[in-house]
N, C-alpha and C. Protein backbone atom coordinates (compact mmCIF):
# COMPACT_ATOMS: atom_id res chain seq x y z
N UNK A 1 -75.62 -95.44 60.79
CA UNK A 1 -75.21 -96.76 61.24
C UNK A 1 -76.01 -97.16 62.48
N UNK A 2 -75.59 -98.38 62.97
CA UNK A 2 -76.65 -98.61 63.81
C UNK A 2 -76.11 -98.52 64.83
N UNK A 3 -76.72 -98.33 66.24
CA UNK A 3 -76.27 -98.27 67.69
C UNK A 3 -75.39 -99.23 68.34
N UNK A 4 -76.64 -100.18 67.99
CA UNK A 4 -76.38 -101.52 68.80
C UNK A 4 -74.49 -101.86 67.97
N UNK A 5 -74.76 -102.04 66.55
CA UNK A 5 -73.45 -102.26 66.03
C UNK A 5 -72.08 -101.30 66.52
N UNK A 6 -72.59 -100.10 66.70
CA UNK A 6 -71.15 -99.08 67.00
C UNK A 6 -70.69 -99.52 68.35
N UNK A 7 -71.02 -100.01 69.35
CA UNK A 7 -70.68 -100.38 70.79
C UNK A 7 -69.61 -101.50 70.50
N UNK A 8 -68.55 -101.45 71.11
CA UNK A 8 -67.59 -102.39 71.55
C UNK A 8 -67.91 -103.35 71.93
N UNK A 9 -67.73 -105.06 71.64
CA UNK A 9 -67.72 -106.36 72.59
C UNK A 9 -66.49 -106.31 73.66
N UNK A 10 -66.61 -106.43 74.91
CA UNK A 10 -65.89 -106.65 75.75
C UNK A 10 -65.25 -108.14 75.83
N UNK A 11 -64.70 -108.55 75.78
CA UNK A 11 -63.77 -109.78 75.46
C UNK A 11 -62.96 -109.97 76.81
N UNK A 12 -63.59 -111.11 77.53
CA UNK A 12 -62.90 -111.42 78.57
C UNK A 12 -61.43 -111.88 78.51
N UNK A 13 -60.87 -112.09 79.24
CA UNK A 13 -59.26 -112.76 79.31
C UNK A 13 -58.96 -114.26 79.10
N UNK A 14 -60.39 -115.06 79.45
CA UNK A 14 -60.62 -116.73 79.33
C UNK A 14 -61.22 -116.64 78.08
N UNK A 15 -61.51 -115.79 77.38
CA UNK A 15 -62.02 -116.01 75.97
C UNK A 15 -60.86 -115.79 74.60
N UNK A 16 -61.00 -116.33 73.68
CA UNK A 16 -59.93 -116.11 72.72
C UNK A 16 -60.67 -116.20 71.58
N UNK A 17 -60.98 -114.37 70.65
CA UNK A 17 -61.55 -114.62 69.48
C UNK A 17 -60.67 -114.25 68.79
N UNK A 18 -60.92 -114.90 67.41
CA UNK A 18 -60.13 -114.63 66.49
C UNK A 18 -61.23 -114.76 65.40
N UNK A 19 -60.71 -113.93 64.58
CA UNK A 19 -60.82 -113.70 62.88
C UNK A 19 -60.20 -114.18 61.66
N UNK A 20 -60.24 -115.76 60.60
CA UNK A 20 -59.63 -115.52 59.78
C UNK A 20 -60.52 -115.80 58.55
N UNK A 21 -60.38 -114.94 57.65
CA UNK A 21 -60.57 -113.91 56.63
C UNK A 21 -62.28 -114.06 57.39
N UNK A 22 -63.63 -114.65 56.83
CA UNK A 22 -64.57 -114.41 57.07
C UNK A 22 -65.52 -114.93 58.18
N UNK A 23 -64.33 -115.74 58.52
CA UNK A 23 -64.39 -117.23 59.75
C UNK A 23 -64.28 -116.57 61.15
N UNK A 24 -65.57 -116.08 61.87
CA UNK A 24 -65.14 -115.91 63.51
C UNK A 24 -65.26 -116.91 64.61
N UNK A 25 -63.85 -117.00 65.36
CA UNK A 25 -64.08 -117.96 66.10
C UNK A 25 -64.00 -117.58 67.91
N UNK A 26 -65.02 -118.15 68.56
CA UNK A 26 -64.73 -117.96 70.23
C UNK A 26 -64.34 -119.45 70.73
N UNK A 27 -63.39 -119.31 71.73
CA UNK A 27 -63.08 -120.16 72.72
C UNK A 27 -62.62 -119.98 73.72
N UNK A 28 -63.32 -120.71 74.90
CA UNK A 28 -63.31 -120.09 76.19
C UNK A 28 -63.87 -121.62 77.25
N UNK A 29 -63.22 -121.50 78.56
CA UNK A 29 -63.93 -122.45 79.15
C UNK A 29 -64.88 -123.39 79.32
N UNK A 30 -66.00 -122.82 78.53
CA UNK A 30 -66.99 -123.47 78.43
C UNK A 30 -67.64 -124.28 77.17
N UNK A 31 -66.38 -123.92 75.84
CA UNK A 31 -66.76 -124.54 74.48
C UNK A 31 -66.14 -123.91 73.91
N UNK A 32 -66.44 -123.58 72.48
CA UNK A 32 -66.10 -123.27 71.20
C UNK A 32 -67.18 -123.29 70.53
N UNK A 33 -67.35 -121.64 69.54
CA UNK A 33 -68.55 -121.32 68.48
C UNK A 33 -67.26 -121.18 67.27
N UNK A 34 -68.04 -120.85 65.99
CA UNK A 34 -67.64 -120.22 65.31
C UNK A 34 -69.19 -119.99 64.65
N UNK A 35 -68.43 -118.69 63.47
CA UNK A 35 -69.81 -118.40 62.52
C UNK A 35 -69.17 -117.52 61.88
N UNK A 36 -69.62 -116.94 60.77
CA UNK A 36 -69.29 -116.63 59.41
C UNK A 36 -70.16 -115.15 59.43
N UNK A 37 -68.52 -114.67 59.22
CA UNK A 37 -69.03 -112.97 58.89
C UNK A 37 -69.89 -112.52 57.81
N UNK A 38 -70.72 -111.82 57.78
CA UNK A 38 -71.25 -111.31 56.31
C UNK A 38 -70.04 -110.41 55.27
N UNK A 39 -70.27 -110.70 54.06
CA UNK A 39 -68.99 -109.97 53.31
C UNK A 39 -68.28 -108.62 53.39
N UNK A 40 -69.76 -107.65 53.86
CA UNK A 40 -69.81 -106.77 54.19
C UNK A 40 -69.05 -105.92 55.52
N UNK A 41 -68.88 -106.75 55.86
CA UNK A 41 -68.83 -106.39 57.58
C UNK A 41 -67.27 -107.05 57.82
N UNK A 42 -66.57 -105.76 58.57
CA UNK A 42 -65.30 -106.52 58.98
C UNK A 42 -65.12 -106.49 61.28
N UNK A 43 -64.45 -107.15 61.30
CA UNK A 43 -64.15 -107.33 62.84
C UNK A 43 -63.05 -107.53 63.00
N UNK A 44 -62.43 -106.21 64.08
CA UNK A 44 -61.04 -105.98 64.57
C UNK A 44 -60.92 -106.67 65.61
N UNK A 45 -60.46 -107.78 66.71
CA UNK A 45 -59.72 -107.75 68.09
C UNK A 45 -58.89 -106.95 68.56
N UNK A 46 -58.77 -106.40 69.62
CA UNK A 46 -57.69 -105.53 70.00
C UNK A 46 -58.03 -105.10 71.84
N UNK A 47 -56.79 -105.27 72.03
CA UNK A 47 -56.84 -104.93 73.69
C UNK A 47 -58.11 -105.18 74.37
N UNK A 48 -58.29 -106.30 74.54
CA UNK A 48 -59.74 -106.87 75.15
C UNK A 48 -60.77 -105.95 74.58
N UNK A 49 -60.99 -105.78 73.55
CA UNK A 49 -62.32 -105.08 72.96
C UNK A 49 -62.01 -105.92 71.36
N UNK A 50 -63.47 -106.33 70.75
CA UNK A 50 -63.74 -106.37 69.81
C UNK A 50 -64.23 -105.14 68.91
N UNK A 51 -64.17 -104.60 67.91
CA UNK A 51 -64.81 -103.30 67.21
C UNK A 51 -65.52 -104.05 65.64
N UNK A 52 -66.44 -103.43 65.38
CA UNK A 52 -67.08 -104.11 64.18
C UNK A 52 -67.36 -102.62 63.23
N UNK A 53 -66.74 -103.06 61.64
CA UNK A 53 -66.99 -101.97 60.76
C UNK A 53 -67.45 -102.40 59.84
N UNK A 54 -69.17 -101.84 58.99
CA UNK A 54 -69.67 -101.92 58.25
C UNK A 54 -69.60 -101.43 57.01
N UNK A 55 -68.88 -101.48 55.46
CA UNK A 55 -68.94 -100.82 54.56
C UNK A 55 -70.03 -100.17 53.85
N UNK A 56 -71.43 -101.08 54.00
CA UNK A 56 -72.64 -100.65 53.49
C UNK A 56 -73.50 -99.55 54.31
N UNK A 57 -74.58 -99.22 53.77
CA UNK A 57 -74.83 -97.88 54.41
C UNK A 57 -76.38 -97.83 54.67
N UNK A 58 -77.07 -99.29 53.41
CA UNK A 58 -78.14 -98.85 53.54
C UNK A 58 -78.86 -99.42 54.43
N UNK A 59 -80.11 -99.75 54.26
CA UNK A 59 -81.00 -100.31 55.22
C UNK A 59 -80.72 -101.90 55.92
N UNK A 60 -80.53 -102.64 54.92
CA UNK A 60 -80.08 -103.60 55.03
C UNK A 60 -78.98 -104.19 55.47
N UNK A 61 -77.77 -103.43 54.91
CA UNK A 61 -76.78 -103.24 56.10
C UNK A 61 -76.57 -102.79 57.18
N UNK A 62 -77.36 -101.70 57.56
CA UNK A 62 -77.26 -101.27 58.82
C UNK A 62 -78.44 -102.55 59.89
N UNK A 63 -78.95 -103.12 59.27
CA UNK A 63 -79.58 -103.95 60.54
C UNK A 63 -78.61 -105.10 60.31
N UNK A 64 -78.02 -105.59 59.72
CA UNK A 64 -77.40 -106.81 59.70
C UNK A 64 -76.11 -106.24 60.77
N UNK A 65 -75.97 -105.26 60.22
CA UNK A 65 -74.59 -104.64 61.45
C UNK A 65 -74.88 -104.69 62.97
N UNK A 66 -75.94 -104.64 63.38
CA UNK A 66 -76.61 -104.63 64.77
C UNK A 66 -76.87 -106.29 64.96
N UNK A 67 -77.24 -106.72 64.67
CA UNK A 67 -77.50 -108.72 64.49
C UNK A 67 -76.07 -108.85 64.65
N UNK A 68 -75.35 -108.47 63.55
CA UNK A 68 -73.72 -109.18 63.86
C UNK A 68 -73.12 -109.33 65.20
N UNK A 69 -73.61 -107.79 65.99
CA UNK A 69 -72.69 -107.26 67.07
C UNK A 69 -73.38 -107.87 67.79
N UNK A 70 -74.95 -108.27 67.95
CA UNK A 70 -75.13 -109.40 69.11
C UNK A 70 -74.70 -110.14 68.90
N UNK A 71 -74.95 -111.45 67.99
CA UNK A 71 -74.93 -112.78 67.60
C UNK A 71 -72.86 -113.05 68.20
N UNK A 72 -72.24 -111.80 67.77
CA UNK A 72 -70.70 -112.26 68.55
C UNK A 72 -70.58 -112.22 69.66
N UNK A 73 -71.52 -111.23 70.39
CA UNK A 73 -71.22 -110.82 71.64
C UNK A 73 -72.01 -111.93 72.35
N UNK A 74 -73.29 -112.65 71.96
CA UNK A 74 -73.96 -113.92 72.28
C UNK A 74 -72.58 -115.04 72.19
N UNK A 75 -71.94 -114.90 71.41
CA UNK A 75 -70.92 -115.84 71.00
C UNK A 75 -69.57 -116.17 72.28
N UNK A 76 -69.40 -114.79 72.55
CA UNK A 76 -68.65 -114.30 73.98
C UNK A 76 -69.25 -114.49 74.88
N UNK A 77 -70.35 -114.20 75.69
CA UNK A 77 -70.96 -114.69 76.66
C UNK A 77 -70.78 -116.38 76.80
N UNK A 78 -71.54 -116.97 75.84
CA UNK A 78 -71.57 -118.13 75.82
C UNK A 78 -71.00 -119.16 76.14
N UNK A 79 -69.16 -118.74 75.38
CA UNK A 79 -68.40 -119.50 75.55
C UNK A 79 -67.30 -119.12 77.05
N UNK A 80 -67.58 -117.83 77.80
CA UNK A 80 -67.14 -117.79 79.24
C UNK A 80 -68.63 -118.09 80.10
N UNK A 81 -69.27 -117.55 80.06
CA UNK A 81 -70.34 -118.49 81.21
C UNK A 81 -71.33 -118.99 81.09
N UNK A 82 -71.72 -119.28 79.10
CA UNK A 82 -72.91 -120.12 79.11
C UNK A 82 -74.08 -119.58 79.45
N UNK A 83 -75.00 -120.41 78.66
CA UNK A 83 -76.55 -119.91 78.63
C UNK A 83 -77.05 -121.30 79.35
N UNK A 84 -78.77 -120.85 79.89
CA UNK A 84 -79.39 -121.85 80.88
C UNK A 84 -81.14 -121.63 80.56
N UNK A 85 -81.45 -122.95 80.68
CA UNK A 85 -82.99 -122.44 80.51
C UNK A 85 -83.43 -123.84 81.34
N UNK A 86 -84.63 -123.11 82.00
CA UNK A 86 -85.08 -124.23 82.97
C UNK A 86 -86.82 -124.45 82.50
N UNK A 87 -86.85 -125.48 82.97
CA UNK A 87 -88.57 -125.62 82.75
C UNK A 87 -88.97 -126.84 83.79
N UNK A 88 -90.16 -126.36 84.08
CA UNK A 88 -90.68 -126.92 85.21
C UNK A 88 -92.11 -128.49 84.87
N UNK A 89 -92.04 -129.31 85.26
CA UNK A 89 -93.23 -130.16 84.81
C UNK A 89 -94.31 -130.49 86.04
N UNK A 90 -95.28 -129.98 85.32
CA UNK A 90 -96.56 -129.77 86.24
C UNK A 90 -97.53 -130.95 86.33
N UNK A 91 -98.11 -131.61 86.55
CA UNK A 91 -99.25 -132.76 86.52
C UNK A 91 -98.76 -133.94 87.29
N UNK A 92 -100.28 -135.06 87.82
CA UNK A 92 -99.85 -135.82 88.68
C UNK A 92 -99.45 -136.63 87.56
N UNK A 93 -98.45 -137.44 88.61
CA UNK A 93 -97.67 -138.48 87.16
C UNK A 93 -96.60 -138.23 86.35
N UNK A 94 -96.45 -136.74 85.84
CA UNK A 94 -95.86 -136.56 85.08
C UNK A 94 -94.02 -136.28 85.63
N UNK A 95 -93.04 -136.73 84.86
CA UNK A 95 -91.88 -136.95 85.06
C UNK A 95 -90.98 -137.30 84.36
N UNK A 96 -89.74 -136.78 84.30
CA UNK A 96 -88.53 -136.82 83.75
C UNK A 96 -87.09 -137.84 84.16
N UNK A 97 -86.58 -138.02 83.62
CA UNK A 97 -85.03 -138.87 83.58
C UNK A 97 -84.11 -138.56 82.73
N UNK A 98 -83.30 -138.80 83.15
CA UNK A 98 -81.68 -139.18 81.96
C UNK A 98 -81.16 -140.65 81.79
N UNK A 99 -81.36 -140.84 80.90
CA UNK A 99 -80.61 -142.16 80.63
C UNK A 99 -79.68 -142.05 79.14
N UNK A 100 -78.68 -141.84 79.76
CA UNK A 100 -77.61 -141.55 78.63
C UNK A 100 -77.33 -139.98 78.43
N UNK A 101 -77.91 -140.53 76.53
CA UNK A 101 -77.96 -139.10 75.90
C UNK A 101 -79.44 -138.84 75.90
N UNK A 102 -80.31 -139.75 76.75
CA UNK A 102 -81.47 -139.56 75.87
C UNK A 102 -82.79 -138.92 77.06
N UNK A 103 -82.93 -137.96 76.95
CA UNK A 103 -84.39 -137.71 77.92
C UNK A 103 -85.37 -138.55 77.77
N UNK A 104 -85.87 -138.80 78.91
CA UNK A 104 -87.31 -140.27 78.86
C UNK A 104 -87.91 -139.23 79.86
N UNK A 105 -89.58 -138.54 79.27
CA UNK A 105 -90.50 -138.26 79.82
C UNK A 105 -91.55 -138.89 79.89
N UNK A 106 -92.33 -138.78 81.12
CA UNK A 106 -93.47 -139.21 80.99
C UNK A 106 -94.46 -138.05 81.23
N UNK A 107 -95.64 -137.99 80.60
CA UNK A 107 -96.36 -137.07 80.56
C UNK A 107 -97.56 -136.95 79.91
N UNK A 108 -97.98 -137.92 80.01
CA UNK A 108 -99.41 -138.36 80.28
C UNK A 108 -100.18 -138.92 79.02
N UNK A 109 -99.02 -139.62 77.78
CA UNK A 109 -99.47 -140.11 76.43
C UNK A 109 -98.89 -141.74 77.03
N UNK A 110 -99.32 -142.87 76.09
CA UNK A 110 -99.58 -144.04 76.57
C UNK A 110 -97.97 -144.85 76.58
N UNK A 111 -97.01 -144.11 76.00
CA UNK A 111 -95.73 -143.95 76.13
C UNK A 111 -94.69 -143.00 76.45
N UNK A 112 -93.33 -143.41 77.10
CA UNK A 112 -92.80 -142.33 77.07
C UNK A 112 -92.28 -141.87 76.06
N UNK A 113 -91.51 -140.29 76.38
CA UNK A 113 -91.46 -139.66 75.23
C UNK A 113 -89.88 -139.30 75.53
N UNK A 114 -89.32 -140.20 74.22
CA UNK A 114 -87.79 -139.99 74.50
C UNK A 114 -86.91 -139.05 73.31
N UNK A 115 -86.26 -138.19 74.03
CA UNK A 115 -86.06 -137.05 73.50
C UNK A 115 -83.89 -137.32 73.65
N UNK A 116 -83.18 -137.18 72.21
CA UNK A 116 -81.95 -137.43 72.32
C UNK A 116 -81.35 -135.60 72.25
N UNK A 117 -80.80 -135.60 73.27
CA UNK A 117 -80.02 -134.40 73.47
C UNK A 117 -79.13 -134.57 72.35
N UNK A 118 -78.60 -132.71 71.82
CA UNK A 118 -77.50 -132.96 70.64
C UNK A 118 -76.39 -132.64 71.70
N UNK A 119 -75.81 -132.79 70.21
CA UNK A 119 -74.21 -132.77 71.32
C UNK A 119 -73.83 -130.99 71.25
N UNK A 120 -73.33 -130.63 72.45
CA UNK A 120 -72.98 -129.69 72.89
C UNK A 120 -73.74 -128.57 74.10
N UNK A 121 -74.84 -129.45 74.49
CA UNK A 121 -75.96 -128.90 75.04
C UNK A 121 -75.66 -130.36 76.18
N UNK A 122 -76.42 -129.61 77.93
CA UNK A 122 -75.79 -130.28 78.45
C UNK A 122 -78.21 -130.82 79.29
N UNK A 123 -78.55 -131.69 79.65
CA UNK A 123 -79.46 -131.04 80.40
C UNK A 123 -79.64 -132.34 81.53
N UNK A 124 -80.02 -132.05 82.56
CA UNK A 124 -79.78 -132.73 84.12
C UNK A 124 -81.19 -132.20 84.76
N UNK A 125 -81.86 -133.09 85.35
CA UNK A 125 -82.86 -133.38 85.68
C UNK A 125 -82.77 -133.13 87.23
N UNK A 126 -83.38 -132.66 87.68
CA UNK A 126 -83.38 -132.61 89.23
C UNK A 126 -85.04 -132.80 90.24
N UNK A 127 -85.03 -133.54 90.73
CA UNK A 127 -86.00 -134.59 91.46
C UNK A 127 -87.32 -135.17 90.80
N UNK A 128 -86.79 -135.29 89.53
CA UNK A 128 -87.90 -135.92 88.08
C UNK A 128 -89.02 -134.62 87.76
N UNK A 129 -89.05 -133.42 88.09
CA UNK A 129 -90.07 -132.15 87.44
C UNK A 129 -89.17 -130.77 87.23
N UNK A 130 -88.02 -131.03 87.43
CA UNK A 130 -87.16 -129.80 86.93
C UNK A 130 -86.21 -130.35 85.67
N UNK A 131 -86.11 -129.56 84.96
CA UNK A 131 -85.32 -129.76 83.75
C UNK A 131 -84.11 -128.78 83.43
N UNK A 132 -83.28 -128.73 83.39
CA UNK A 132 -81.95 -127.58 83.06
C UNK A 132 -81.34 -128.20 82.12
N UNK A 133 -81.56 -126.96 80.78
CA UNK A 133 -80.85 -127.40 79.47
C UNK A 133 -79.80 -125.91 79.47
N UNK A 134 -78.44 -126.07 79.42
CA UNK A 134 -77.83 -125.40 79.24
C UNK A 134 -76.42 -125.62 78.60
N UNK A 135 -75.79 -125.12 77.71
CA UNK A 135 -74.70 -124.85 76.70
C UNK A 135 -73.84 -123.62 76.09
N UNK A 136 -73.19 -123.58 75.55
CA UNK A 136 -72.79 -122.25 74.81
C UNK A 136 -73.40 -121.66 74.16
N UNK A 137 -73.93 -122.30 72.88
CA UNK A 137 -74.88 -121.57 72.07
C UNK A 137 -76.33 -121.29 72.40
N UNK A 138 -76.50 -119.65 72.65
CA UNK A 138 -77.84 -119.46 72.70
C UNK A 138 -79.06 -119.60 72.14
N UNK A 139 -78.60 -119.85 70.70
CA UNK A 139 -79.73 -120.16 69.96
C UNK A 139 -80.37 -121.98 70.17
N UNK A 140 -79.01 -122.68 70.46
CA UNK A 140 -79.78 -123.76 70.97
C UNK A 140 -80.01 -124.28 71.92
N UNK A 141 -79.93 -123.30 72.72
CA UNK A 141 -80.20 -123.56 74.20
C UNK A 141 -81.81 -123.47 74.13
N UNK A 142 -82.19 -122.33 73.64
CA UNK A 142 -83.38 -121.69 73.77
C UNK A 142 -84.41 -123.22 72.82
N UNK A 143 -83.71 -123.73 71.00
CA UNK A 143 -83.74 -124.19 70.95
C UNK A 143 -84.61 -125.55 71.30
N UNK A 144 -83.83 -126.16 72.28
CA UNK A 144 -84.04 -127.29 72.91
C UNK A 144 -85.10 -127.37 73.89
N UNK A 145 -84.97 -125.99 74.69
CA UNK A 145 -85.67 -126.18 75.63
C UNK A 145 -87.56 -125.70 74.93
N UNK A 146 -87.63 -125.52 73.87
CA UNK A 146 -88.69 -125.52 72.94
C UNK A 146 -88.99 -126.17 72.60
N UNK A 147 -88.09 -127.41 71.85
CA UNK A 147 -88.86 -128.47 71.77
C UNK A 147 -89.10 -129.64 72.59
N UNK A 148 -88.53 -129.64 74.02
CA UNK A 148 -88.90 -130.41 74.88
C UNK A 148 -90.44 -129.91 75.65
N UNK A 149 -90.40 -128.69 75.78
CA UNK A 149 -91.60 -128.06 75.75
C UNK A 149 -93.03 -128.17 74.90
N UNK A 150 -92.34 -128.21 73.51
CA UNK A 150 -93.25 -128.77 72.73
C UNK A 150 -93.92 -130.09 72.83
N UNK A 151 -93.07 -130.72 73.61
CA UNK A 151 -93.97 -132.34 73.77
C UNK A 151 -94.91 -132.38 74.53
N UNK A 152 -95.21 -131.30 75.45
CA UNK A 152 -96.41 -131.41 76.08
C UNK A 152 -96.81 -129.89 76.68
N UNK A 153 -97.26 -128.82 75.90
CA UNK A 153 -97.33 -127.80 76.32
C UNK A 153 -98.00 -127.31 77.48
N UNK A 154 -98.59 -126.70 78.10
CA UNK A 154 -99.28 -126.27 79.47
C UNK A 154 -100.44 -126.25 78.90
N UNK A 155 -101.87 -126.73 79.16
CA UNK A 155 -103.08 -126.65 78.63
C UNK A 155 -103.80 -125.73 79.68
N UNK A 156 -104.83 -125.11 79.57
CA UNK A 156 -105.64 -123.78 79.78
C UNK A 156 -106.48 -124.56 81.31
N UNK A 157 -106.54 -125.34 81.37
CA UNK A 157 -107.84 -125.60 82.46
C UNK A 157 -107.19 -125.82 83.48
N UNK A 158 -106.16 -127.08 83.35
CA UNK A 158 -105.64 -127.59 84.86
C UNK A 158 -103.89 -126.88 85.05
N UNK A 159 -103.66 -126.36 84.02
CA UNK A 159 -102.14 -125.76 84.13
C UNK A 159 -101.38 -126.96 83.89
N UNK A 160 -101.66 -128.57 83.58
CA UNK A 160 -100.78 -129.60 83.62
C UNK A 160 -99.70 -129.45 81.80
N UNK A 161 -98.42 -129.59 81.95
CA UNK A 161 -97.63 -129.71 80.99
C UNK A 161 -96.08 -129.11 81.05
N UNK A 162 -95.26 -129.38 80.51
CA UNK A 162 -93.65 -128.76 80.43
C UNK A 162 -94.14 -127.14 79.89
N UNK A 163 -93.70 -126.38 81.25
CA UNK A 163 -93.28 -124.81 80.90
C UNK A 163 -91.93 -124.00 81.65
N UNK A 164 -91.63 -123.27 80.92
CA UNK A 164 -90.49 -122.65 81.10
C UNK A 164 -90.24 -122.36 82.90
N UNK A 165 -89.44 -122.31 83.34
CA UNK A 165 -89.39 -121.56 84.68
C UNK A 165 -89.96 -119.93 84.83
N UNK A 166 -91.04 -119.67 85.62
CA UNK A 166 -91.47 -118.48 85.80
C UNK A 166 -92.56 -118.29 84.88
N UNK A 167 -93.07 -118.82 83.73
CA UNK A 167 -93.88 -118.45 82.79
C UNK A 167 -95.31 -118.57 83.29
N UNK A 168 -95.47 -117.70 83.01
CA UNK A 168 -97.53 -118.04 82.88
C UNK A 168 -98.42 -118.13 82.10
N UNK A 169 -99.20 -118.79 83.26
CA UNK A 169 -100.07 -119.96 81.75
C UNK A 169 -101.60 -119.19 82.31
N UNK A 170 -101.87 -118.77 81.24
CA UNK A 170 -103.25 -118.44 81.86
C UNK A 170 -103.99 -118.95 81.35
N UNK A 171 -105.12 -119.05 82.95
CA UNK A 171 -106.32 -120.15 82.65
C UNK A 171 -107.36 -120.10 82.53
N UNK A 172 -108.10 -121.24 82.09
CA UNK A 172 -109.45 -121.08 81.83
C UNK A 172 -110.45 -121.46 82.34
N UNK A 173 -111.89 -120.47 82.95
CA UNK A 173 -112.79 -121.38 83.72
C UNK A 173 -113.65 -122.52 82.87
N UNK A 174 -113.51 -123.74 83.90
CA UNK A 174 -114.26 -125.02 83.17
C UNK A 174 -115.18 -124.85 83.41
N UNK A 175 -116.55 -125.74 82.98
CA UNK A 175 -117.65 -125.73 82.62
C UNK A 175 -118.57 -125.30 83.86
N UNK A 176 -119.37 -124.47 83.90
CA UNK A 176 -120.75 -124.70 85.12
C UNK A 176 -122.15 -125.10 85.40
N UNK A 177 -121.95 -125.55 86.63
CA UNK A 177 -123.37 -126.56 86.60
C UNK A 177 -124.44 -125.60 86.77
N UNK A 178 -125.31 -125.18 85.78
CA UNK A 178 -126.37 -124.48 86.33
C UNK A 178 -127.66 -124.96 86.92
């Protein structure tokens, strides 16, 4: 069996999961997930610990058993303190807003580039070159902040474009005059 799967989820006291028949659900301060057990695979609650038991044995089950036990325990995190991803915007000119639901960047194409947040994802702009997209679900946290990224990636020469907080962009020497 697998490692990662045999370990206990710790289940805070502001969180409330439950199980019915294949249906898992978290709720906690900060939202509500659910997601759908594999057939295979069952999940106990009990005394602030979650336990997960796999009937299958082979290959395939044993990695899906390890995925399960994150993807819930991602599920628990999430919904007591939430996931965060920041990204930084580099170039002269270039800049961010909120208006509404809808991100309005500018970033160096002959329009801006307006981007509608989904619902359940939260993101707030701070002095027009910082961006913070953060929510319960990790997968679309990460998500989002990919494809806002995608609208203007970091290019090799001048470092100008939307990149993650902390990431590096490595660069390239431009041309020389001989």
């Amino acid at each position: 069996m697998s490692r990662v799967g045999k370990k206990p989820i710790p289940v805070p006291k502001e969180v409330n999961l439950t199980v019915q028949g294949s249906q898992v659900t978290a709720k906690g301060p900060k939202g509500e997930l659910s997601w759908e057990l594999p057939p295979f695979i069952k999940l106990e609650v009990k005394d602030g610990e979650a336990q997960l038991q796999s009937t299958r044995d082979d290959k395939h089950g044993k990695s899906i058993y390890g995925t399960t036990r994150s993807l819930i325990a991602n599920m628990v995190i999430g919904v007591s303190k939430g996931y965060e991803k920041e990204l930084e915007i580099h170039g002269v000119g270039y800049r961010a807003s909120m208006q509404g639901q809808k991100l309005v960047m500018s970033v160096g194409y002959s329009h801006p580039i307006e981007y509608t947040v989904p619902n359940g994802i939260t993101v707030a702009v701070k002095d027009g070159t910082l961006i913070s997209v953060s929510g319960p679900d990790k997968q679309l946290v990460g998500e989002v902040g990919a494809r806002i990224k995608g609208f203007c990636p970091p290019e090799p020469y001048k470092g100008k474009g939307i990149r993650f907080k902390g990431e590096y962009v490595r660069r390239k020497v431009g041309k020389t005059v001989a």
